[in-house]
C-alpha atoms as a PDB file:
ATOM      1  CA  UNK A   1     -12.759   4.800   9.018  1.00  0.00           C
ATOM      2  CA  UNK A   2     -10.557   3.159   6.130  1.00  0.00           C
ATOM      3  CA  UNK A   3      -7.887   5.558   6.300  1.00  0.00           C
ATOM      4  CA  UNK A   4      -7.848   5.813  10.196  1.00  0.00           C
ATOM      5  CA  UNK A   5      -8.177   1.936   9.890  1.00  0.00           C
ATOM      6  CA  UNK A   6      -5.287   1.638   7.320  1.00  0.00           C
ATOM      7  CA  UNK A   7      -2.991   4.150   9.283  1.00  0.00           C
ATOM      8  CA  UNK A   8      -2.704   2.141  12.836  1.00  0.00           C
ATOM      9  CA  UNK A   9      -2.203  -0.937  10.673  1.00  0.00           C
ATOM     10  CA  UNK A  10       0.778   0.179   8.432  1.00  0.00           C
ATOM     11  CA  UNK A  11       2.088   2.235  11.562  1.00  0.00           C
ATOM     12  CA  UNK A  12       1.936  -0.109  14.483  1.00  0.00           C
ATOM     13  CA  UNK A  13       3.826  -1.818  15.858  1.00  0.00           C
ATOM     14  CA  UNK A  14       4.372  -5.559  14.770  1.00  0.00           C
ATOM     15  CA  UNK A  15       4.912  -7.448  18.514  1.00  0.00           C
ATOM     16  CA  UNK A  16       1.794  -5.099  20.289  1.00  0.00           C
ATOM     17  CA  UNK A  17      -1.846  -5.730  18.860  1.00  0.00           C
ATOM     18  CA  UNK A  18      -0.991  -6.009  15.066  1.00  0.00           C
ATOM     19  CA  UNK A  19      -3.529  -9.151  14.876  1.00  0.00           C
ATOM     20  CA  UNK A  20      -6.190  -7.022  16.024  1.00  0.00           C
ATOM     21  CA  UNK A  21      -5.564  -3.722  13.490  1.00  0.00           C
ATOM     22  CA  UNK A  22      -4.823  -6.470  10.394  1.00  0.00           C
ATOM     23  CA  UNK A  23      -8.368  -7.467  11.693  1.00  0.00           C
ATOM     24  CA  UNK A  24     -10.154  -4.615  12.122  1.00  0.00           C
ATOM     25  CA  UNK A  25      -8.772  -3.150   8.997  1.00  0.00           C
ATOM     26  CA  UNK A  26     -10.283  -6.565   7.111  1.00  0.00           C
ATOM     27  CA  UNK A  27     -13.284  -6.354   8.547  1.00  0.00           C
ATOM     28  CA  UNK A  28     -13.779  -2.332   7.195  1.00  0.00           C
ATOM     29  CA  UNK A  29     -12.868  -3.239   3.673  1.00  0.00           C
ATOM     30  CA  UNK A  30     -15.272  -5.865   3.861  1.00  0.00           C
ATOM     31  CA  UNK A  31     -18.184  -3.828   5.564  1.00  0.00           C
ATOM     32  CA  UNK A  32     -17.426  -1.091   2.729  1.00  0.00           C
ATOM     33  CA  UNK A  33     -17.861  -3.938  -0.117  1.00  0.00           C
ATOM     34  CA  UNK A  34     -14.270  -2.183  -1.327  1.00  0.00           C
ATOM     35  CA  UNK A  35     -13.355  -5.494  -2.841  1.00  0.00           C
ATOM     36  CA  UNK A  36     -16.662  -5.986  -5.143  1.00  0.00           C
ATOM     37  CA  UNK A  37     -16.761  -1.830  -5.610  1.00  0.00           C
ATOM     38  CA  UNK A  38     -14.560  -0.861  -8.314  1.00  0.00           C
ATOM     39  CA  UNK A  39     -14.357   2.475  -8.090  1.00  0.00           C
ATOM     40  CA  UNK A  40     -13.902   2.225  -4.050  1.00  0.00           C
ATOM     41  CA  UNK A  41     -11.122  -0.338  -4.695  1.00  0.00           C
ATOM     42  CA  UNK A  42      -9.272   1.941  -7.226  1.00  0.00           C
ATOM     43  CA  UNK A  43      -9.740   4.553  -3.997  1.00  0.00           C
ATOM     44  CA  UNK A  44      -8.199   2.573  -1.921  1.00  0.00           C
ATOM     45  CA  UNK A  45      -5.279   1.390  -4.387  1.00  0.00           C
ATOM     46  CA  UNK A  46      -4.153   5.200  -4.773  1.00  0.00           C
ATOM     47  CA  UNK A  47      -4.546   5.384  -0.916  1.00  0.00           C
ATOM     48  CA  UNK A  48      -2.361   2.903  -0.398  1.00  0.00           C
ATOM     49  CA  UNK A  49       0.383   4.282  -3.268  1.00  0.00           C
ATOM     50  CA  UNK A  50       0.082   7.891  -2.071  1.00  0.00           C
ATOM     51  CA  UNK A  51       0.550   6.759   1.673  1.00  0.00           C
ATOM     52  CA  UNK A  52       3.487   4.787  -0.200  1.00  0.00           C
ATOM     53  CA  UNK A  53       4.810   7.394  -1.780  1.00  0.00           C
ATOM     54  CA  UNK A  54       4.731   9.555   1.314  1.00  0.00           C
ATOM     55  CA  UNK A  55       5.490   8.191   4.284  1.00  0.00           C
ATOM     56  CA  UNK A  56       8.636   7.536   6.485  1.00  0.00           C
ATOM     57  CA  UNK A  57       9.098   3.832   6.195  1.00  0.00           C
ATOM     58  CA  UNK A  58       9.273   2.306   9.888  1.00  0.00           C
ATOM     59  CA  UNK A  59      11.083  -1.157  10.232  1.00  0.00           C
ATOM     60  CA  UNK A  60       7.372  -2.877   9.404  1.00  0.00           C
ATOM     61  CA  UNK A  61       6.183  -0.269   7.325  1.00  0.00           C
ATOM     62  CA  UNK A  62       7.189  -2.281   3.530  1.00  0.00           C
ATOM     63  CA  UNK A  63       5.437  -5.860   4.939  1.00  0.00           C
ATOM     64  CA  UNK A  64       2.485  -3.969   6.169  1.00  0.00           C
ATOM     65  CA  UNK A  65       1.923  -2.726   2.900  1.00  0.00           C
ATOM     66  CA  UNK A  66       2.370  -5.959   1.318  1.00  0.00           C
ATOM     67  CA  UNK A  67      -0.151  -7.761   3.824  1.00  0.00           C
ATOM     68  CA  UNK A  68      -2.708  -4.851   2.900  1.00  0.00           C
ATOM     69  CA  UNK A  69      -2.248  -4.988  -0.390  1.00  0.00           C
ATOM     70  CA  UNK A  70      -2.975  -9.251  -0.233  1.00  0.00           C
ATOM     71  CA  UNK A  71      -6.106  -8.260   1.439  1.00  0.00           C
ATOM     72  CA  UNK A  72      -7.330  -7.028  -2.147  1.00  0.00           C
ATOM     73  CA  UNK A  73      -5.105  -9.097  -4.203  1.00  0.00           C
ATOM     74  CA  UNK A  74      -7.517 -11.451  -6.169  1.00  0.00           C
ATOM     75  CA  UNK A  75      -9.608  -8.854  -6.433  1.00  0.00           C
ATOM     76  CA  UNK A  76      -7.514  -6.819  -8.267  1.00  0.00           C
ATOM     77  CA  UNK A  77      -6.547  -9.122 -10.864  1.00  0.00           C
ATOM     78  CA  UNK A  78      -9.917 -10.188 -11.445  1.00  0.00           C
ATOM     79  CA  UNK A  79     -11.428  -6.191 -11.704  1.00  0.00           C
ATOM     80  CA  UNK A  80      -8.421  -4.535 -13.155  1.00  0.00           C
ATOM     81  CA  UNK A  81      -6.229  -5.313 -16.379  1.00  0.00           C
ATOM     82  CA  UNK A  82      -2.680  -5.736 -16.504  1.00  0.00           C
ATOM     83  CA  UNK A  83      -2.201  -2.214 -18.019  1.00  0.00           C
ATOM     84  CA  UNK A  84      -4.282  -0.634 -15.981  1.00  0.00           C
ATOM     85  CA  UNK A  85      -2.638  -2.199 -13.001  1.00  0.00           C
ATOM     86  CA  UNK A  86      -0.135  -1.016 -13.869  1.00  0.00           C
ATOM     87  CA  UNK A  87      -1.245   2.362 -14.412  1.00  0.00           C
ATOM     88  CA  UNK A  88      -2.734   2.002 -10.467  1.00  0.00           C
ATOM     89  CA  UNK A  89       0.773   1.693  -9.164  1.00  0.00           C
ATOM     90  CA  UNK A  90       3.147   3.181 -11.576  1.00  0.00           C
ATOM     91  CA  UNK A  91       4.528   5.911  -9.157  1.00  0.00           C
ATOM     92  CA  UNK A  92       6.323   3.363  -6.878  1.00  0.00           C
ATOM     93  CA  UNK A  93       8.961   1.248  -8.268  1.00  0.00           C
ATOM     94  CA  UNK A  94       9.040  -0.824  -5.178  1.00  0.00           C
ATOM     95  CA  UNK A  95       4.990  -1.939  -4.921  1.00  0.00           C
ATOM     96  CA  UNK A  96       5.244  -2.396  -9.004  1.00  0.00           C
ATOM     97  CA  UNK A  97       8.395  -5.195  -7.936  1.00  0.00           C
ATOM     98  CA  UNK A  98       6.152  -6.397  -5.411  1.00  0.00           C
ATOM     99  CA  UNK A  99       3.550  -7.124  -7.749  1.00  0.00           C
ATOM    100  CA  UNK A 100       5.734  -8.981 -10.342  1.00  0.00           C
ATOM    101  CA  UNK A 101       7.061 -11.187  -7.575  1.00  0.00           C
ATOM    102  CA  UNK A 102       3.644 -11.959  -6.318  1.00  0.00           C
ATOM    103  CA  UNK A 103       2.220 -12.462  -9.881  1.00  0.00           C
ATOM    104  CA  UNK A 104      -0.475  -9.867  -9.430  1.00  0.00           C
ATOM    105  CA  UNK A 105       0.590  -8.310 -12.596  1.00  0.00           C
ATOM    106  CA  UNK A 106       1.879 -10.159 -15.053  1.00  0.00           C
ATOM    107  CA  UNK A 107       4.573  -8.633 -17.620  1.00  0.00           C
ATOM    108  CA  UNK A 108       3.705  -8.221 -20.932  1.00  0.00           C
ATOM    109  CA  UNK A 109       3.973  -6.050 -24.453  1.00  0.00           C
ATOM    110  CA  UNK A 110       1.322  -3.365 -22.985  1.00  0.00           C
ATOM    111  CA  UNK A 111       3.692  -2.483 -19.937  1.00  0.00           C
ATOM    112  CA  UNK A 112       6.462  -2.263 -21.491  1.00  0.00           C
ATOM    113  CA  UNK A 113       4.979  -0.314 -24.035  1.00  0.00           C
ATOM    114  CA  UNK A 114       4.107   2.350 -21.824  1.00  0.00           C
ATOM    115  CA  UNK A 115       7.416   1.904 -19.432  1.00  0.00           C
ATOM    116  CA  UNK A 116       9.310   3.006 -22.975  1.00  0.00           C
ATOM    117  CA  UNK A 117       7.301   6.337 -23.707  1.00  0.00           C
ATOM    118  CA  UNK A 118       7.191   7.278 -19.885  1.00  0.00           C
ATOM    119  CA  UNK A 119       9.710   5.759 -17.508  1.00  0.00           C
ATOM    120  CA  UNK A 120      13.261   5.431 -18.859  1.00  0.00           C
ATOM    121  CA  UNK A 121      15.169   3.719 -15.750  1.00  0.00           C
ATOM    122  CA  UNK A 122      11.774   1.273 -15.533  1.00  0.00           C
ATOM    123  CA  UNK A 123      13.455  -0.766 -18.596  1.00  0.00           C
ATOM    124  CA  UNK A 124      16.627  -1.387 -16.146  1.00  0.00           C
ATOM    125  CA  UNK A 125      14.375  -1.157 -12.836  1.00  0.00           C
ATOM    126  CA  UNK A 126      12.473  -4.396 -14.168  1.00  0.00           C
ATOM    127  CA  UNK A 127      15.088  -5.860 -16.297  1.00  0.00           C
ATOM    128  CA  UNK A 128      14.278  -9.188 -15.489  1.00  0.00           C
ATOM    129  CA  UNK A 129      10.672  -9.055 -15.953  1.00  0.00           C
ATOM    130  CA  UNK A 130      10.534  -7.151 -19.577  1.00  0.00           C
ATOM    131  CA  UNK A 131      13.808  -8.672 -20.877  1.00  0.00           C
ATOM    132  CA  UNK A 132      11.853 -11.786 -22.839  1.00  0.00           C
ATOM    133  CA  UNK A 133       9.864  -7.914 -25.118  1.00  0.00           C
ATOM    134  CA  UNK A 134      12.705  -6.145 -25.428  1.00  0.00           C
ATOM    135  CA  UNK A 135      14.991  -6.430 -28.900  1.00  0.00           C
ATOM    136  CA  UNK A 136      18.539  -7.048 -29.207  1.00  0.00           C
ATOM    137  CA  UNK A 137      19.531  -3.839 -29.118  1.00  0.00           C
ATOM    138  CA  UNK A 138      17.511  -2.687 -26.178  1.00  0.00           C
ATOM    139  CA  UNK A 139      18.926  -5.752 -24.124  1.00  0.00           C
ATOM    140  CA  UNK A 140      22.992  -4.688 -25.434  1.00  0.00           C
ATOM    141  CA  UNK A 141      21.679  -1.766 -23.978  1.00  0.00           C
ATOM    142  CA  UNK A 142      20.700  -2.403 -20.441  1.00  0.00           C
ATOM    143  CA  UNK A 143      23.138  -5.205 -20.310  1.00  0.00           C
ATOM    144  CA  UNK A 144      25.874  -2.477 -20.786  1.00  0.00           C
ATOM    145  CA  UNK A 145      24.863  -0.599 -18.071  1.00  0.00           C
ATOM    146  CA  UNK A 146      24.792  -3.277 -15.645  1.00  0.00           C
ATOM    147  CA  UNK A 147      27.984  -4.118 -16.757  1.00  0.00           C
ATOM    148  CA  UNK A 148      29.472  -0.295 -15.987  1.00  0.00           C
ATOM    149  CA  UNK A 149      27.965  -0.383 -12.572  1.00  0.00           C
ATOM    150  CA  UNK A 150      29.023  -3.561 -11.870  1.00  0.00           C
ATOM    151  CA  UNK A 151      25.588  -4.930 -11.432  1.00  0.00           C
ATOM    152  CA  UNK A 152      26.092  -8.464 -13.812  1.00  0.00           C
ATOM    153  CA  UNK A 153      25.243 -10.675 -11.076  1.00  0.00           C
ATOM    154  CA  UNK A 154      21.784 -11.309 -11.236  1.00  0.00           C
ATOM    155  CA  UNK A 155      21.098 -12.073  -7.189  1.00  0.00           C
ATOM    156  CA  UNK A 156      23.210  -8.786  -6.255  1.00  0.00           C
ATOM    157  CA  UNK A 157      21.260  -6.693  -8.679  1.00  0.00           C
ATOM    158  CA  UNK A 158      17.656  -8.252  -7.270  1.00  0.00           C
ATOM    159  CA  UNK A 159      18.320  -7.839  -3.948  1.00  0.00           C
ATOM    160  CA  UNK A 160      19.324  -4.187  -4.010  1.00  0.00           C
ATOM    161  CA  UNK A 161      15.599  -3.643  -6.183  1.00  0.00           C
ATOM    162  CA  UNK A 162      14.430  -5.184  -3.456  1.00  0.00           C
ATOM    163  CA  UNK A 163      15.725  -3.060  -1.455  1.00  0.00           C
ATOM    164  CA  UNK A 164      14.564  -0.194  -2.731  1.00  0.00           C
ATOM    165  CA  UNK A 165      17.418   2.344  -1.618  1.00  0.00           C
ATOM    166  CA  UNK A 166      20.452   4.153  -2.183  1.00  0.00           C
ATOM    167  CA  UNK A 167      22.942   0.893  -2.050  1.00  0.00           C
ATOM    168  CA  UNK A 168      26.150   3.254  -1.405  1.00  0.00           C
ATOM    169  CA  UNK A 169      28.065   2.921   1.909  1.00  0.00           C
ATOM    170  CA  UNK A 170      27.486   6.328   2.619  1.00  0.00           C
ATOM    171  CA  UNK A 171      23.660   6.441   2.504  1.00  0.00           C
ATOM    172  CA  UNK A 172      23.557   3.670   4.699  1.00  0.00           C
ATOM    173  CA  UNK A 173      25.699   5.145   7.177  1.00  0.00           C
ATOM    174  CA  UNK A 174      23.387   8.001   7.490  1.00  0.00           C
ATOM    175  CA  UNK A 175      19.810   6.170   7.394  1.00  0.00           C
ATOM    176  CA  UNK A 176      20.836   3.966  10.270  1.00  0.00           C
ATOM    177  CA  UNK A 177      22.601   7.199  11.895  1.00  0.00           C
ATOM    178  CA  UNK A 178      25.806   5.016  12.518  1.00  0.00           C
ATOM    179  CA  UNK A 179      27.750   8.463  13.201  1.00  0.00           C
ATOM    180  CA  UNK A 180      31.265   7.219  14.308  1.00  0.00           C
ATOM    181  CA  UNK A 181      30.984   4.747  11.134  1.00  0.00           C
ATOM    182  CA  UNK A 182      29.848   7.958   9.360  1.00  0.00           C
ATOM    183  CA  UNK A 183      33.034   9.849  10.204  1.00  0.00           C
ATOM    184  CA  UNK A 184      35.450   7.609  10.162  1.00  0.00           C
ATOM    185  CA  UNK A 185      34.120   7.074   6.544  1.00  0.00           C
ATOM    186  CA  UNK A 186      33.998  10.481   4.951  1.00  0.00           C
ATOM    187  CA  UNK A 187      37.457  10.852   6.801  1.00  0.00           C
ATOM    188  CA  UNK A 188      38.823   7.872   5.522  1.00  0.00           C
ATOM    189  CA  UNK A 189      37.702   8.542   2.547  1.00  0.00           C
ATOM    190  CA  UNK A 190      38.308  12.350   2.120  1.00  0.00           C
ATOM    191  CA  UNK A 191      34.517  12.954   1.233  1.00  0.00           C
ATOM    192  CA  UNK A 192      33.832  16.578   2.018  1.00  0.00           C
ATOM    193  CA  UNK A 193      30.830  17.265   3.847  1.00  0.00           C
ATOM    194  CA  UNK A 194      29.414  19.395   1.278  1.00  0.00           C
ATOM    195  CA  UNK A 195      29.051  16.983  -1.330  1.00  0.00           C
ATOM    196  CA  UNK A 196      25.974  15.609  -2.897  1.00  0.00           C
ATOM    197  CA  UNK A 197      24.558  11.816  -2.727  1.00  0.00           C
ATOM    198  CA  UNK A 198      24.688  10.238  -6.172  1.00  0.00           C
ATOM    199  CA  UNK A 199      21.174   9.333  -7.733  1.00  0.00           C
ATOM    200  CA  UNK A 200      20.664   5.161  -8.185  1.00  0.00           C
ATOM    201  CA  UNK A 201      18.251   3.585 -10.482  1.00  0.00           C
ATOM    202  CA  UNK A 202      16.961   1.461  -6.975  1.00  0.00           C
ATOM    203  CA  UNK A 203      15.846   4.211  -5.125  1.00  0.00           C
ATOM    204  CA  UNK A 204      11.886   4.112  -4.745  1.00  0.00           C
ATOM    205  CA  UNK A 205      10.888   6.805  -2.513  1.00  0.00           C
ATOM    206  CA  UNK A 206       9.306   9.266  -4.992  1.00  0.00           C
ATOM    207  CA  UNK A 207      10.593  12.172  -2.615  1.00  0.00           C
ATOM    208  CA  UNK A 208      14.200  11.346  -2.992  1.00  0.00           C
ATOM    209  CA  UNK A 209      13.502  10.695  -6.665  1.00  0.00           C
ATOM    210  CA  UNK A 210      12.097  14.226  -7.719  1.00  0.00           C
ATOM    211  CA  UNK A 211      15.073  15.919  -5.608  1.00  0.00           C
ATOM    212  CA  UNK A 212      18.140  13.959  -6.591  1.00  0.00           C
ATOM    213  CA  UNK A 213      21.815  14.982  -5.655  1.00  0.00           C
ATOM    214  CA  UNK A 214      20.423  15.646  -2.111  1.00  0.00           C
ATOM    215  CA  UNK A 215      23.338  17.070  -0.134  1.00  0.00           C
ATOM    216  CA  UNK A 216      24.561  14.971   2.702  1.00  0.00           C
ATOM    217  CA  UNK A 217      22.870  17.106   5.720  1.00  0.00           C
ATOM    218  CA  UNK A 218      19.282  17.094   3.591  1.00  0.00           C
ATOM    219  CA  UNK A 219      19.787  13.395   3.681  1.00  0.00           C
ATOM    220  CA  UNK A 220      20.148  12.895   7.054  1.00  0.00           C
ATOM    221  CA  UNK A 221      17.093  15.118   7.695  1.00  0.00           C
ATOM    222  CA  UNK A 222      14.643  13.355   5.334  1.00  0.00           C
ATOM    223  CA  UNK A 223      15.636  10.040   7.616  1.00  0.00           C
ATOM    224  CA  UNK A 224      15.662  11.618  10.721  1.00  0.00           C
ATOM    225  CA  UNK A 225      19.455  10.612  11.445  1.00  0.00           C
ATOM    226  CA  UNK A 226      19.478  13.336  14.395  1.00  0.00           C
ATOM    227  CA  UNK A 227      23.414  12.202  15.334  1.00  0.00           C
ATOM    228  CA  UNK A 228      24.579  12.967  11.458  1.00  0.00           C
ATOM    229  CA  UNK A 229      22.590  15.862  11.173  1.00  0.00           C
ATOM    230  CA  UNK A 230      24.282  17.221  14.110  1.00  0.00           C
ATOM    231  CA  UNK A 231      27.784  16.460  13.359  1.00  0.00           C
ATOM    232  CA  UNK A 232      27.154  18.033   9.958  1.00  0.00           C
ATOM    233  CA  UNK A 233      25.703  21.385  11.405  1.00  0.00           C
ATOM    234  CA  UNK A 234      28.289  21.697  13.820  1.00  0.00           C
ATOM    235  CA  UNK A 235      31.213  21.125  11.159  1.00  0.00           C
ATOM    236  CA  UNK A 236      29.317  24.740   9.468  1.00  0.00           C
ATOM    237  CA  UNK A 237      27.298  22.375   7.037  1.00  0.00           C
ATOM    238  CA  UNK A 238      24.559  25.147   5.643  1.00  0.00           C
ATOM    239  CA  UNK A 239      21.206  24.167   5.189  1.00  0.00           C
END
């Protein structure tokens, strides 16, 4: 009932009955004492992260995670520690963010601690929140990077985190299956068709994470951009 529950909620859509599956999915979690359960609300946190993880994200698939997720928020800071928060969510970049911003989690020594010995591109990921632990050198560091990308300014670098995506033109092009933009732009630019989308440190779908340089055409297909993906098979793209 919970998953069925939590699967019409995250999946509908937002203008047709969305009141009444928030509802109904509120009322389950409350029938099913998941919020005074521990070990049912841990369930239901790696439900949440592995549907997270997993899923094609509609255009109200991020802020019905975030309303499910508020459902259970007090109760997760009041059962669960910071590190172990942490630990609950530490597969998606993207729901971690959303937790700093919403002061769920709070940063501290222990997360960064275990961002160091397991998650290198975390330090840069949540600059903002672990810069006040990190040392000198550790901030020269980061700070260097930023600088290379051309990431310095503070609201640009925040709101492509928040975003949670590939920030280059041509990734764009091809999620939102803009296909004359698309060809005009690899023409333009003399980008062969062939060629292999460049991995970002804001990307947040675990998928596209564990395969990185993703050629253009397996791009398209993960997104389901059906105009690229057949401009790129016709032009003898291989798969």
């Amino acid at each position: 009932n919970i998953y069925e529950s939590f699967l019409e909620y995250i999946y509908g859509d937002q203008s047709i009955n969305s009141d009444d599956s928030y509802s109904k999915l509120s009322l389950i979690i409350d029938q099913q004492q998941i919020k005074t359960d521990k070990d049912e609300l841990e369930a239901f946190i790696r439900l949440i992260v592995i549907i997270s993880n997993n899923s094609h994200r509609t255009t109200s698939f991020k802020s019905n995670i975030e309303k499910s997720i508020f459902l259970i928020s007090e109760n997760i800071k009041q059962t669960f520690t910071n590190s172990e928060i942490f630990n609950l969510f530490k597969s998606n970049k993207y729901l971690l963010l959303f937790l700093f911003e919403n002061q769920i989690i709070t940063p501290d020594e222990s997360i960064l601690s275990q961002i160091e010995k397991n998650f290198s591109d975390y330090e840069i990921f949540f600059y903002p929140e672990m810069k006040p632990f990190l040392d000198e050198q550790k901030k020269e560091s980061i700070e260097n990077y930023l600088s290379k990308h051309d990431l310095t300014d503070i609201d640009i670098f925040k709101e492509k985190r928040k975003k949670g995506e590939n920030w280059s033109i041509i990734c764009e092009l091809i999620r939102n299956d803009s296909i004359e933009k698309f060809v005009s732009y690899v023409n333009r630019n003399n980008i062969s068709l062939e060629s292999t989308i460049e991995a970002t440190i804001f990307e947040s779908n675990e998928f596209l994470i564990e395969n990185q340089k993703s050629s253009l055409i397996e791009y398209a297909s993960f997104f389901g951009s059906i105009q690229i993906f057949q401009y790129l098979r016709l032009n003898n793209v291989q798969l």
